[in-house]
Protein backbone atom coordinates (compact mmCIF):
# COMPACT_ATOMS: atom_id res chain seq x y z
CA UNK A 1 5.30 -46.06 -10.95
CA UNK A 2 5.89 -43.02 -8.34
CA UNK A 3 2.46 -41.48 -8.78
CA UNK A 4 0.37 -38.94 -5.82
CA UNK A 5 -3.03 -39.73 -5.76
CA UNK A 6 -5.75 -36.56 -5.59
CA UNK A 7 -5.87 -37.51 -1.95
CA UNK A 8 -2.73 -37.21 -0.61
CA UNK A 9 -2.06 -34.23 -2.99
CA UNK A 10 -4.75 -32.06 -1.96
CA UNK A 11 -3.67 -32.73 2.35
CA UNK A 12 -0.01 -31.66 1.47
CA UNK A 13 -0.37 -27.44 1.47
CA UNK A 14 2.79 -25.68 2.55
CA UNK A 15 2.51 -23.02 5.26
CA UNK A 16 4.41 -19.80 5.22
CA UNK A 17 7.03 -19.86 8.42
CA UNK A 18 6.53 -17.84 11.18
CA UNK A 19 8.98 -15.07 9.88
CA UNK A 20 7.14 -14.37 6.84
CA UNK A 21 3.87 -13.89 8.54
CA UNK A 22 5.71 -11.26 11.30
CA UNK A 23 6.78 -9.57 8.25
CA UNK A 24 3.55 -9.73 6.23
CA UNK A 25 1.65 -8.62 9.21
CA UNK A 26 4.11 -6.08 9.88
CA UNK A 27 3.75 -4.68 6.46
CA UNK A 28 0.11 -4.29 6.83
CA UNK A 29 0.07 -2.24 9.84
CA UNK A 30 3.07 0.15 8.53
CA UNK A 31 0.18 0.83 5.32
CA UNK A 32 -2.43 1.43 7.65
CA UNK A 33 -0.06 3.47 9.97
CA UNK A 34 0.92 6.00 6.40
CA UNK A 35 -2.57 6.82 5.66
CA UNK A 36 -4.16 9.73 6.01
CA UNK A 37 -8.23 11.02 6.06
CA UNK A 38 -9.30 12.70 2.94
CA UNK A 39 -9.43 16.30 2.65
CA UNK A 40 -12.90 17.99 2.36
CA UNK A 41 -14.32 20.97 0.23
CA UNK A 42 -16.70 23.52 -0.02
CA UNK A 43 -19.08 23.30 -2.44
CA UNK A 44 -21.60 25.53 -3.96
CA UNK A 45 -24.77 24.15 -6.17
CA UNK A 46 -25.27 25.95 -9.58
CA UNK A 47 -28.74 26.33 -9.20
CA UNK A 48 -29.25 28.35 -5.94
CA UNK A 49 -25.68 28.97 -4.71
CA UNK A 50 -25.90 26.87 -1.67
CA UNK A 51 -22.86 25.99 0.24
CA UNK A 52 -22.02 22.19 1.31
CA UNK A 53 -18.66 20.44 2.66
CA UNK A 54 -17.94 17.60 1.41
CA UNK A 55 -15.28 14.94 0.85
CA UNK A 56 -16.31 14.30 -3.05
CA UNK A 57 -18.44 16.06 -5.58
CA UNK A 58 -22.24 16.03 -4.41
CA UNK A 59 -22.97 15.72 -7.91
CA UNK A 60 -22.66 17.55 -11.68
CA UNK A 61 -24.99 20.44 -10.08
CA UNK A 62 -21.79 21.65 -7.83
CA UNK A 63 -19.01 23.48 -8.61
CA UNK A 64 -16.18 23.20 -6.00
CA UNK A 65 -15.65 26.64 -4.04
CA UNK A 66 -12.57 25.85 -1.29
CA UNK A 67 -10.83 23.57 0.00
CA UNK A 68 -9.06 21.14 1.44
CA UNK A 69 -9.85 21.20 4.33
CA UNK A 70 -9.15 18.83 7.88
CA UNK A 71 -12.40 19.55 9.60
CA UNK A 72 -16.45 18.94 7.98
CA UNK A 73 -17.82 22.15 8.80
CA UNK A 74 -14.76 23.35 6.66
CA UNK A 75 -13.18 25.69 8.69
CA UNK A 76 -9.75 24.52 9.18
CA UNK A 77 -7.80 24.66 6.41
CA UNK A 78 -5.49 21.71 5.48
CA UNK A 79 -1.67 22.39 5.96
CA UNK A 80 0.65 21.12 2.93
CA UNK A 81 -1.09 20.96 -0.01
């Protein structure tokens, strides 16, 4: 009877080679390396017309003004989109 006990089974985990871990590790730093900071807005609140930069939607009270922009004091409109 050719049988692996839970011992033997559980000691016998196959690493990846050195190549594939170059090339995984490689592949996370090209993602990383493609990324780029999110744009902000200008925002205005509906209830006394103030004005706030933000990356998202302060809330349901705020209706968005201009934007994007690369800067948070939005003042530097974002090239491209």
């Amino acid at each position: 009877m050719n049988t692996v006990s839970p011992r033997s089974a559980m000691f016998s985990v196959r690493f990846p080679s050195a190549s594939r871990l170059l090339l995984l590790g490689a592949l996370l730093l090209s993602l990383g390396a493609a990324a780029a900071p999110a744009p902000w807005y200008l925002w205005r609140s509906k209830v006394d017309g103030a004005l706030y930069c933000a990356q998202v939607s302060p809330g349901p009270g705020w209706e968005r003004v201009r934007g994007p922009f690369r800067d948070l004091r939005c003042e530097w409109p974002l090239k491209g989109r």
